[in-house]
PDB file of N, CA and C in Angstrom:
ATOM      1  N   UNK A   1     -14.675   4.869   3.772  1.00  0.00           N
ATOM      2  CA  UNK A   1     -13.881   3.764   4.294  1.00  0.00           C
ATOM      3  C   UNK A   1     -12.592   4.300   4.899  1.00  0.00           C
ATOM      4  N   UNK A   2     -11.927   4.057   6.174  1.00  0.00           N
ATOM      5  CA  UNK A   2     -10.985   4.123   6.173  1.00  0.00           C
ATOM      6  C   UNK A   2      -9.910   3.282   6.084  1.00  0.00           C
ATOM      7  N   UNK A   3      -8.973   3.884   5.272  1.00  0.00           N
ATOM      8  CA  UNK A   3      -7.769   3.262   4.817  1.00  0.00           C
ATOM      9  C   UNK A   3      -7.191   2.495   5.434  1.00  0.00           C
ATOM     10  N   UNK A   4      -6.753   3.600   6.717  1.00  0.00           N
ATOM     11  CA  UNK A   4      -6.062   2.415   7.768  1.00  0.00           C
ATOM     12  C   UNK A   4      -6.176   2.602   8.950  1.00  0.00           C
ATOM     13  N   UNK A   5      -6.601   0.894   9.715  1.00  0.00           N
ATOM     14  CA  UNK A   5      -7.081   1.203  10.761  1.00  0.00           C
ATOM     15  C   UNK A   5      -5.947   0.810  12.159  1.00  0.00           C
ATOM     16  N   UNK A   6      -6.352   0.943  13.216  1.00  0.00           N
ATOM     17  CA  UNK A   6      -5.054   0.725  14.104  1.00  0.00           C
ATOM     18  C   UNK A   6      -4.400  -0.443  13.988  1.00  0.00           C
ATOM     19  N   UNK A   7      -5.591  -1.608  13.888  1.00  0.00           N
ATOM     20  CA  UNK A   7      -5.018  -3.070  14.026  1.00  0.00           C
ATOM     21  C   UNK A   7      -4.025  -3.003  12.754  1.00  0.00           C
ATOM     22  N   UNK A   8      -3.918  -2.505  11.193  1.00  0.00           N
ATOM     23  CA  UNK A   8      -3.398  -2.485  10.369  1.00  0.00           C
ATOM     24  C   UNK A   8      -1.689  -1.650  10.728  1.00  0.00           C
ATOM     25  N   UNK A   9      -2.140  -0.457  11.174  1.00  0.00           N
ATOM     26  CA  UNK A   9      -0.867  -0.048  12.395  1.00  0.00           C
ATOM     27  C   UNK A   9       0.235  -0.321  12.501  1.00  0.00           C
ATOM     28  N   UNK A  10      -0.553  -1.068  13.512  1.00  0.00           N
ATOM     29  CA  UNK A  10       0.116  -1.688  14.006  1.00  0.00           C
ATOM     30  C   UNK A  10       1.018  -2.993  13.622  1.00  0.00           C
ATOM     31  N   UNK A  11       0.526  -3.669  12.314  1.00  0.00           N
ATOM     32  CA  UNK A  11       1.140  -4.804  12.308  1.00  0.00           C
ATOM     33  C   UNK A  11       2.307  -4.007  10.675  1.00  0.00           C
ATOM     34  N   UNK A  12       2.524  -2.951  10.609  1.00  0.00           N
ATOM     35  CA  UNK A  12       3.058  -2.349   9.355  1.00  0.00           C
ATOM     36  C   UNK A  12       4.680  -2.294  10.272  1.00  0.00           C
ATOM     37  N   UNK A  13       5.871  -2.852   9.320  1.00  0.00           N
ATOM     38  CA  UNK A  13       7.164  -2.409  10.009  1.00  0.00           C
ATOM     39  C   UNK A  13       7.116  -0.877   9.964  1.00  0.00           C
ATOM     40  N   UNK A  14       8.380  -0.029  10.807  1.00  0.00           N
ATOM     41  CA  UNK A  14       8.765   1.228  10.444  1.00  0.00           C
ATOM     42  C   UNK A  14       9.728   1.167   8.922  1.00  0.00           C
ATOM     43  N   UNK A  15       9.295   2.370   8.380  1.00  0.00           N
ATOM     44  CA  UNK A  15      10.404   2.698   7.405  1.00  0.00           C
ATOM     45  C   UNK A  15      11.475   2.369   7.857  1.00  0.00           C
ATOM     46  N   UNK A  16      12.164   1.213   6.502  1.00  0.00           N
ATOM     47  CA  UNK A  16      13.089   0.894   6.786  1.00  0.00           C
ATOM     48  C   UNK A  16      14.361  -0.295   7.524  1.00  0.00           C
ATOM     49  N   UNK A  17      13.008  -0.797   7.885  1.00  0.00           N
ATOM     50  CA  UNK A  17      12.714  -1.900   8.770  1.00  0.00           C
ATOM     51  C   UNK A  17      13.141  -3.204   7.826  1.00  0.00           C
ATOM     52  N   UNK A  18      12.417  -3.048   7.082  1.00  0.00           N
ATOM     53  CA  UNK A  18      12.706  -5.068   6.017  1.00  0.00           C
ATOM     54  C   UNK A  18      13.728  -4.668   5.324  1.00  0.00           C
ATOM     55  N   UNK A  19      14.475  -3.588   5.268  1.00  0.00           N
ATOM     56  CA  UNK A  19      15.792  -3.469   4.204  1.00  0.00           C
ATOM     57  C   UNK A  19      16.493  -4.872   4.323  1.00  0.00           C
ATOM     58  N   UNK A  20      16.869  -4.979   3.201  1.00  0.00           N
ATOM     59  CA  UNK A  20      17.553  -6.607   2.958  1.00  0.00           C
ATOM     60  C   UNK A  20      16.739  -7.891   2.109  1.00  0.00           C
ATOM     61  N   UNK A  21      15.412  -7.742   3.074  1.00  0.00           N
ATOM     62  CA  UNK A  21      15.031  -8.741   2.494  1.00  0.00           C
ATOM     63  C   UNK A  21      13.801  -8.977   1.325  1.00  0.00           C
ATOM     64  N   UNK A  22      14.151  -7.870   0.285  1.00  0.00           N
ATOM     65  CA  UNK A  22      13.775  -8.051  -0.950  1.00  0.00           C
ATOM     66  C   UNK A  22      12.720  -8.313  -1.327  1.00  0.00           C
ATOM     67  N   UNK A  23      11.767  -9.265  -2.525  1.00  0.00           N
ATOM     68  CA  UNK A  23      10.700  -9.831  -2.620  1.00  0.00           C
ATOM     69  C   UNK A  23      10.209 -10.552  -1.189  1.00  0.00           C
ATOM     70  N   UNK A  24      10.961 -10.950  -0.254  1.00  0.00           N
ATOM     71  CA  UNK A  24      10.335 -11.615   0.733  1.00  0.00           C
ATOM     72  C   UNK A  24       9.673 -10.564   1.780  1.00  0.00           C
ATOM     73  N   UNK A  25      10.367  -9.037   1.777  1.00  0.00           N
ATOM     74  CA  UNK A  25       9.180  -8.587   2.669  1.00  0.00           C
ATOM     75  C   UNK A  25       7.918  -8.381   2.183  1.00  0.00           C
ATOM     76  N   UNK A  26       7.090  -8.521   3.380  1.00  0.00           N
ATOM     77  CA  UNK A  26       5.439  -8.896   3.458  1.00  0.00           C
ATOM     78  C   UNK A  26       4.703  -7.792   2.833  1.00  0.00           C
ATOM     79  N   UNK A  27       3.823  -7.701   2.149  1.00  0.00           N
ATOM     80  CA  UNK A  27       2.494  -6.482   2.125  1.00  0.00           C
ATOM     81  C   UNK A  27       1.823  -6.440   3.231  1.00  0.00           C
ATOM     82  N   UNK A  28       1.606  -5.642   3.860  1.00  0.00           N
ATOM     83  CA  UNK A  28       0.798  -5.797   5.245  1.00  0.00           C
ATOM     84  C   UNK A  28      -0.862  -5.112   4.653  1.00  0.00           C
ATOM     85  N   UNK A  29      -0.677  -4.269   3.341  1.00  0.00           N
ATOM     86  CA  UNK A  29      -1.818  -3.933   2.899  1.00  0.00           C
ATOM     87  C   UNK A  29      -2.092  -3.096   1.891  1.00  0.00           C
ATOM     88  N   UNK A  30      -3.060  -3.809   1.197  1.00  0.00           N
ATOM     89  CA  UNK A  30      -3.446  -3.516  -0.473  1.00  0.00           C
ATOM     90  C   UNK A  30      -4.456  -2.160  -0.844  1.00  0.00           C
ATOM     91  N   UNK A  31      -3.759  -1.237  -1.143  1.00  0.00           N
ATOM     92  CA  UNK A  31      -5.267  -0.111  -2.042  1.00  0.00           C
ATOM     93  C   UNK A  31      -5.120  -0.211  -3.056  1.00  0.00           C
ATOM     94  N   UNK A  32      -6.219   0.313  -3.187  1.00  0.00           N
ATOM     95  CA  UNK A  32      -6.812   0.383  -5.110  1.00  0.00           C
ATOM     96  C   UNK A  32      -7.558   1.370  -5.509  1.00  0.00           C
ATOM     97  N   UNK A  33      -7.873   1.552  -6.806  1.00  0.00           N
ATOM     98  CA  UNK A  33      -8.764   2.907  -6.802  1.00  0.00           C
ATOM     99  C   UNK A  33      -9.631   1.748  -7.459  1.00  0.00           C
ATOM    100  N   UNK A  34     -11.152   1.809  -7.091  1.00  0.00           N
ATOM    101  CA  UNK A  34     -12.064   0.771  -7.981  1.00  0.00           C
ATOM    102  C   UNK A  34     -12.423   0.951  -9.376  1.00  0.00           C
ATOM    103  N   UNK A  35     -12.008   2.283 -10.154  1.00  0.00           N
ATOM    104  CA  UNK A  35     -12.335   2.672 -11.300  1.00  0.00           C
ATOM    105  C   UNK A  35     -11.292   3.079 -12.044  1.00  0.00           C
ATOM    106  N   UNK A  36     -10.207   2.373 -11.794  1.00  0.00           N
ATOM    107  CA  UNK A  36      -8.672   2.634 -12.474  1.00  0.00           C
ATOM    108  C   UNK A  36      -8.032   1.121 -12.332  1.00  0.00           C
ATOM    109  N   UNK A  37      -6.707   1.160 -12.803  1.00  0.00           N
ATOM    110  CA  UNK A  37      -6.053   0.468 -12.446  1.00  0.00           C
ATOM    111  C   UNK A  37      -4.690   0.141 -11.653  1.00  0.00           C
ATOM    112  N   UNK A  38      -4.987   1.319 -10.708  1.00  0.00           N
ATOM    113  CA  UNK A  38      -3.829   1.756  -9.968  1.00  0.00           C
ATOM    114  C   UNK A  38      -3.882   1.050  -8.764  1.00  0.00           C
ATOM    115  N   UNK A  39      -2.876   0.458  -7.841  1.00  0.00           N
ATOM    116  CA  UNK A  39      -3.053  -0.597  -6.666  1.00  0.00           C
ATOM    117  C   UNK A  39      -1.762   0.118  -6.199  1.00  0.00           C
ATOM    118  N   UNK A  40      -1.801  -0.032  -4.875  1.00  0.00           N
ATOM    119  CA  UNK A  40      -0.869   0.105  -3.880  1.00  0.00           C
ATOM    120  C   UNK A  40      -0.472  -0.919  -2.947  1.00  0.00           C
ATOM    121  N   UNK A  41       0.760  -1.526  -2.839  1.00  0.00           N
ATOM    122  CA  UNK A  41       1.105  -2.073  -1.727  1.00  0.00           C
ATOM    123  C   UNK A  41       1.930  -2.015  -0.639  1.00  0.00           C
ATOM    124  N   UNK A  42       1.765  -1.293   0.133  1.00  0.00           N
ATOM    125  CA  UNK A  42       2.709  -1.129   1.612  1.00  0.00           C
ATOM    126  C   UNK A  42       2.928  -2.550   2.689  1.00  0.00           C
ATOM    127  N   UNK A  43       4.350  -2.454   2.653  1.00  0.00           N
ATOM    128  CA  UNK A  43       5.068  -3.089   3.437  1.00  0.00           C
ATOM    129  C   UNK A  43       6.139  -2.312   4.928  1.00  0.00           C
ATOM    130  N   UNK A  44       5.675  -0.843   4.522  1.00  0.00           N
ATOM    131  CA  UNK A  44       5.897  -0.147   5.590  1.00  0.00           C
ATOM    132  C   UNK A  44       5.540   0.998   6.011  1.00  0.00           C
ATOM    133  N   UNK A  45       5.666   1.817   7.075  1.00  0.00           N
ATOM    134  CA  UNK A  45       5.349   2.559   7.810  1.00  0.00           C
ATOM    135  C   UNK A  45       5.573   3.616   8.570  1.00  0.00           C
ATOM    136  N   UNK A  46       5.609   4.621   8.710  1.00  0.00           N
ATOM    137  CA  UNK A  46       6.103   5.726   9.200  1.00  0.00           C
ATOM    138  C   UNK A  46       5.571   5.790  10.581  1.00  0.00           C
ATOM    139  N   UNK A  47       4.571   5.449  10.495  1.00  0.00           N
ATOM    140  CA  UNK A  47       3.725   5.354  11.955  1.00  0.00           C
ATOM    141  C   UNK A  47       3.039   7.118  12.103  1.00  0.00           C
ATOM    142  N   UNK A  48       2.944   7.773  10.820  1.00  0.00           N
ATOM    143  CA  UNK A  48       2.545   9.032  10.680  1.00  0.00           C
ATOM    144  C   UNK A  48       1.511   9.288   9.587  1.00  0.00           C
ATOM    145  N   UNK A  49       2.513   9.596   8.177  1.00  0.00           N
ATOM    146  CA  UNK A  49       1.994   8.959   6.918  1.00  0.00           C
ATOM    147  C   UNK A  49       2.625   8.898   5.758  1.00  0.00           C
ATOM    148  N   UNK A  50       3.534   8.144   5.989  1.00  0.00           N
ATOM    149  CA  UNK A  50       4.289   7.747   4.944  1.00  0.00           C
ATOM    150  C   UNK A  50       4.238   5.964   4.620  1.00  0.00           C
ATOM    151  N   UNK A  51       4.258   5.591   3.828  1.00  0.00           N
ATOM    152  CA  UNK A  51       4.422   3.881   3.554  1.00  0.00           C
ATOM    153  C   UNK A  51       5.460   4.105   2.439  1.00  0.00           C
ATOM    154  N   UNK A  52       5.705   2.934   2.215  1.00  0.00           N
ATOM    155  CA  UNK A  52       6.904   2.559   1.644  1.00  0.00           C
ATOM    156  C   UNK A  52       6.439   1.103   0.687  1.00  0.00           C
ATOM    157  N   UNK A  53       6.323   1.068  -0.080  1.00  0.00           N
ATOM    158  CA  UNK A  53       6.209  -0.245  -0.475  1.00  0.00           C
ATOM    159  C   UNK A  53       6.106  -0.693  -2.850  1.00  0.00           C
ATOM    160  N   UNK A  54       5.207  -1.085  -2.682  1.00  0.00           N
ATOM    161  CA  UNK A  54       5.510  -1.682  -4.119  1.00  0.00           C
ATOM    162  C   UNK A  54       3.838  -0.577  -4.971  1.00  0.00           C
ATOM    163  N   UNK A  55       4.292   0.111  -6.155  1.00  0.00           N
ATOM    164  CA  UNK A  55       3.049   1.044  -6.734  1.00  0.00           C
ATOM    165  C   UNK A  55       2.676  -0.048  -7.934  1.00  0.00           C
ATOM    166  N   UNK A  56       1.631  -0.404  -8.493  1.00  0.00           N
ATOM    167  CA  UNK A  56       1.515  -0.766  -9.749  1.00  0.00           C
ATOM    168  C   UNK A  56       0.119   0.277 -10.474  1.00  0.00           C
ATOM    169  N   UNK A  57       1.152   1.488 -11.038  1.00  0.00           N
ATOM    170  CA  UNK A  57       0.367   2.178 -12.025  1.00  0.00           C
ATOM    171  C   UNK A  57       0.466   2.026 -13.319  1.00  0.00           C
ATOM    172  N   UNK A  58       1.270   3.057 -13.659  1.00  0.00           N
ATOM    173  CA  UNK A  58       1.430   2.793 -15.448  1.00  0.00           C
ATOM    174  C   UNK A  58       2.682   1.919 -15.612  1.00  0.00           C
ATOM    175  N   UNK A  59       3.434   2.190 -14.730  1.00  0.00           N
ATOM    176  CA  UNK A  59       4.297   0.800 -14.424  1.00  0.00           C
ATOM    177  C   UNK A  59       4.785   0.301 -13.166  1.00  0.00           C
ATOM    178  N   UNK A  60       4.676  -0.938 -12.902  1.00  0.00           N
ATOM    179  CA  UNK A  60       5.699  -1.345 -11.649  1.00  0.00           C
ATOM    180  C   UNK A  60       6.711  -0.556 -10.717  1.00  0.00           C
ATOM    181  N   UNK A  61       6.664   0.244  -9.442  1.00  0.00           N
ATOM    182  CA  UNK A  61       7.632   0.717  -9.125  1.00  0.00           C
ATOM    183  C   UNK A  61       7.735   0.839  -7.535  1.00  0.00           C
ATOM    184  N   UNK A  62       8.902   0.546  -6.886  1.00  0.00           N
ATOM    185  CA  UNK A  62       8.924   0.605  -5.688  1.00  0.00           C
ATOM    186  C   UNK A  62       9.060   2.341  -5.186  1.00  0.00           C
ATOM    187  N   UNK A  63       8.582   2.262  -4.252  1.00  0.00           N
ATOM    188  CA  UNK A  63       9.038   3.893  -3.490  1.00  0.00           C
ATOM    189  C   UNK A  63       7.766   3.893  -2.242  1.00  0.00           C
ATOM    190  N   UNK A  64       8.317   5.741  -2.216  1.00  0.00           N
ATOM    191  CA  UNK A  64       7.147   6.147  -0.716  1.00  0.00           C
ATOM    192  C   UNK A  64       5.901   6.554  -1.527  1.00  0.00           C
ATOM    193  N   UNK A  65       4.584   6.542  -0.754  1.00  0.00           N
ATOM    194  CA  UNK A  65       3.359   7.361  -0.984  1.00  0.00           C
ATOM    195  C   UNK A  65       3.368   7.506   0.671  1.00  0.00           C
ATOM    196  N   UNK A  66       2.184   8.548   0.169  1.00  0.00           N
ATOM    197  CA  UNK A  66       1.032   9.098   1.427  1.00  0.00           C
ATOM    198  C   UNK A  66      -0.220   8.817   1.591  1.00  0.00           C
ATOM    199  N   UNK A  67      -0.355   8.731   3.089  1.00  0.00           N
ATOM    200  CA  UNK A  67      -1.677   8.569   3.474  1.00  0.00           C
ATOM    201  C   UNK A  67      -2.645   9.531   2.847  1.00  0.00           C
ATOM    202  N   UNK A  68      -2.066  10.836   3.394  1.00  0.00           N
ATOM    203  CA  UNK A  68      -2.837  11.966   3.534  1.00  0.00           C
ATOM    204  C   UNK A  68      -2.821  11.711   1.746  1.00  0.00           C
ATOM    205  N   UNK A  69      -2.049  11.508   0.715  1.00  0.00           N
ATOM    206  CA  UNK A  69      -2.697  11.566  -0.626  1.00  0.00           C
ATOM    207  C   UNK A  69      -3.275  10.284  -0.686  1.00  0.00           C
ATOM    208  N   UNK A  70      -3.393   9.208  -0.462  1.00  0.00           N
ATOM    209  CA  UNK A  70      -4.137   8.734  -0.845  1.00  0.00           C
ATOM    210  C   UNK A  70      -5.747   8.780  -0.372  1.00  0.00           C
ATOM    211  N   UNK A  71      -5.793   9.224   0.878  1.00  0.00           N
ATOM    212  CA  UNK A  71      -6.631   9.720   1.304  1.00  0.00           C
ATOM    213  C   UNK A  71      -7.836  10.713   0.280  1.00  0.00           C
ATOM    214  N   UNK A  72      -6.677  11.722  -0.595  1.00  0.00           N
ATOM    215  CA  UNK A  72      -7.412  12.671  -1.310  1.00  0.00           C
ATOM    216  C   UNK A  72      -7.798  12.305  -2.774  1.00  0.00           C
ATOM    217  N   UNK A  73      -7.381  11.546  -3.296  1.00  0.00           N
ATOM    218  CA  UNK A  73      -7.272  11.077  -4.636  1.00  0.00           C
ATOM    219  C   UNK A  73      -8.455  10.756  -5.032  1.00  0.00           C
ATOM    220  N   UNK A  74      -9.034  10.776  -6.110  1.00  0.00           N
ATOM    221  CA  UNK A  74     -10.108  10.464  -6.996  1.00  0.00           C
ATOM    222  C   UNK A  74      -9.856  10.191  -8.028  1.00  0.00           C
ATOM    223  N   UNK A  75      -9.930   8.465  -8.777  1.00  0.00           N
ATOM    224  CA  UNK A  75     -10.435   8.136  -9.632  1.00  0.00           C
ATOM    225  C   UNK A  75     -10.822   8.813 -10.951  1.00  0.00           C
ATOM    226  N   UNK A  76     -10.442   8.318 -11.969  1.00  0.00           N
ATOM    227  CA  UNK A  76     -11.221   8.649 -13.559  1.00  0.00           C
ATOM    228  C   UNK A  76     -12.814   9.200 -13.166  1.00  0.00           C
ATOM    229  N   UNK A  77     -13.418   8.467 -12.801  1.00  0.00           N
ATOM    230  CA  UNK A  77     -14.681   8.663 -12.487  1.00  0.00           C
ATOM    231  C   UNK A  77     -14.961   9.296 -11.385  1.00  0.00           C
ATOM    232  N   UNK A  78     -14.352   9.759 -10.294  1.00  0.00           N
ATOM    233  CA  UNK A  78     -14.442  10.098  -8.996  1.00  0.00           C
ATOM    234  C   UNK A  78     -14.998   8.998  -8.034  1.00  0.00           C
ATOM    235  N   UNK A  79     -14.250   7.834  -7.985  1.00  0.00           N
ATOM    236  CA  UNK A  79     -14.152   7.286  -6.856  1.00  0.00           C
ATOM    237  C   UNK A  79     -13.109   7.012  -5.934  1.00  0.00           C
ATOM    238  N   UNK A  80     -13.031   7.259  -4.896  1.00  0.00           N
ATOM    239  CA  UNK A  80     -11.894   7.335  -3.889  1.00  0.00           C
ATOM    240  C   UNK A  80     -11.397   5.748  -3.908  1.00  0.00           C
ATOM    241  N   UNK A  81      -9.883   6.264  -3.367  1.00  0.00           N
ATOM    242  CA  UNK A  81      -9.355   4.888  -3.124  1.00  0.00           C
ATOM    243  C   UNK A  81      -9.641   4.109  -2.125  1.00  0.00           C
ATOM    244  N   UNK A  82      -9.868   3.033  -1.996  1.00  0.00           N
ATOM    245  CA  UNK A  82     -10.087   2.056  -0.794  1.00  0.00           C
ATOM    246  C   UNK A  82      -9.153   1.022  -0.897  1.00  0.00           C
ATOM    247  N   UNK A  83      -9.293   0.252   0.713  1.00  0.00           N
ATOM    248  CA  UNK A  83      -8.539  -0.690   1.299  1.00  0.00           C
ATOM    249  C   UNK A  83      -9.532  -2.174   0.915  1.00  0.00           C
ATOM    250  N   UNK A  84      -8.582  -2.900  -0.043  1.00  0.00           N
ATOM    251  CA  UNK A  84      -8.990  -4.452   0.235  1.00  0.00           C
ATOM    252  C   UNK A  84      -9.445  -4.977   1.026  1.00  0.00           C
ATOM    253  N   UNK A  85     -10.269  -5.011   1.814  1.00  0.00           N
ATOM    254  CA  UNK A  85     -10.794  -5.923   3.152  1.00  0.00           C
ATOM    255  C   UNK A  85     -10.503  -6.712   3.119  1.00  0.00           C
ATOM    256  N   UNK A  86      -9.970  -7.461   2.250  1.00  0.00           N
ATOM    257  CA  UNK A  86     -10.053  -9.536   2.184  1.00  0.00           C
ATOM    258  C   UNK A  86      -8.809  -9.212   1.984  1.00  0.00           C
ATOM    259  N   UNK A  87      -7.955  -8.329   1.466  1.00  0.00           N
ATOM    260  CA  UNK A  87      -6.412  -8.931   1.134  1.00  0.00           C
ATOM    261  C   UNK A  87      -5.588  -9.543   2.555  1.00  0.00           C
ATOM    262  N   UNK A  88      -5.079 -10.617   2.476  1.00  0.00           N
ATOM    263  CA  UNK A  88      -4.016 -11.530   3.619  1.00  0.00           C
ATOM    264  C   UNK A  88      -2.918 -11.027   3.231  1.00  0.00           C
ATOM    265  N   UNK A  89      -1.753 -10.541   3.840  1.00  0.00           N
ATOM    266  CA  UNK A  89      -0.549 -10.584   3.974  1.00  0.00           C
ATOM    267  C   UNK A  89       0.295 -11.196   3.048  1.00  0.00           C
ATOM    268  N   UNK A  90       1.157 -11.397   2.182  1.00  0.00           N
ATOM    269  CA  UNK A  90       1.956 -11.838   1.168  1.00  0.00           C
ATOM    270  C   UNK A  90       3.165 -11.403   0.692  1.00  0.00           C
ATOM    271  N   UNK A  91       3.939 -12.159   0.688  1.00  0.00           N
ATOM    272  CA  UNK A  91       5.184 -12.035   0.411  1.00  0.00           C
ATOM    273  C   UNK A  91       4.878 -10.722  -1.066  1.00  0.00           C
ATOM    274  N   UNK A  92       6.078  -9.843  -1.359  1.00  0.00           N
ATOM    275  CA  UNK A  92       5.854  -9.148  -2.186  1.00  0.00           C
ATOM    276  C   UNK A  92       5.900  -9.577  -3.978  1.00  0.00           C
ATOM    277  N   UNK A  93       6.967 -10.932  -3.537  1.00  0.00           N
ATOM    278  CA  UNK A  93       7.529 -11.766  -4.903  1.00  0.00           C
ATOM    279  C   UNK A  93       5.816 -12.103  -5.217  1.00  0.00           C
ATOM    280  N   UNK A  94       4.615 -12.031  -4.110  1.00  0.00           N
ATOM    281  CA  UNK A  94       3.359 -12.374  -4.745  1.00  0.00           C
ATOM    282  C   UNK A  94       2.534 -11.261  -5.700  1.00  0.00           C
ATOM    283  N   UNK A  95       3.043 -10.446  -6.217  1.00  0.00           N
ATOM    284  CA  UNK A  95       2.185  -9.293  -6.046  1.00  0.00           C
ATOM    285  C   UNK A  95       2.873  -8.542  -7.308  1.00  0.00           C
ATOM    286  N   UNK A  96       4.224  -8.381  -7.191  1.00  0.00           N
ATOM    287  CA  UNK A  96       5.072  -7.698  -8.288  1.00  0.00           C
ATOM    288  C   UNK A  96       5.057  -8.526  -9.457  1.00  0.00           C
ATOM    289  N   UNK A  97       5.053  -7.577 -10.155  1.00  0.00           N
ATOM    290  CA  UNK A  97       4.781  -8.017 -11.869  1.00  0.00           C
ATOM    291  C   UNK A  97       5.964  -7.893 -12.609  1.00  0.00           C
TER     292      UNK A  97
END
């Protein structure tokens, strides 16, 4: 699967971009590993491979990841991470725990 595709891209701000506006900036898009409980949500973009957005692993935490790692990562079991297909766009106050 790939992670991310242009149309996704494209609609991601640049790093740096929603500073200010808090729980209200958007997720533009959700990963997960299917055999863990680790989720990713980016609300931004490097336009390279960096995102910026909200982690929920062992705990709640905002910061950067990578494409290129998430790209490489494997699962407890060895399954790669994938992109939500169905996730819509959402404020972040939807999502943070």
């Amino acid at each position: 699967m790939k992670l991310l595709t242009e149309d996704i891209k494209k609609n991601l701000p640049e790093i740096g971009s929603t500073d200010g506006q808090g729980l209200e900036a958007v997720v533009q898009v959700k990963f997960f590993t299917p055999d863990s409980s680790w989720t990713w949500f980016a609300t931004e973009f490097d336009g390279q491979d960096t995102f910026y957005g909200y982690v929920d692993g062992l705990a709640g935490e905002f910061g950067y990841f990578s494409l290129s790692e998430l790209e490489s990562v494997e699962g407890p079991m060895g399954l790669k991470i994938e992109r939500d297909i169905v996730f819509e766009p959402v404020p972040l106050k939807e999502v943070v725990k």
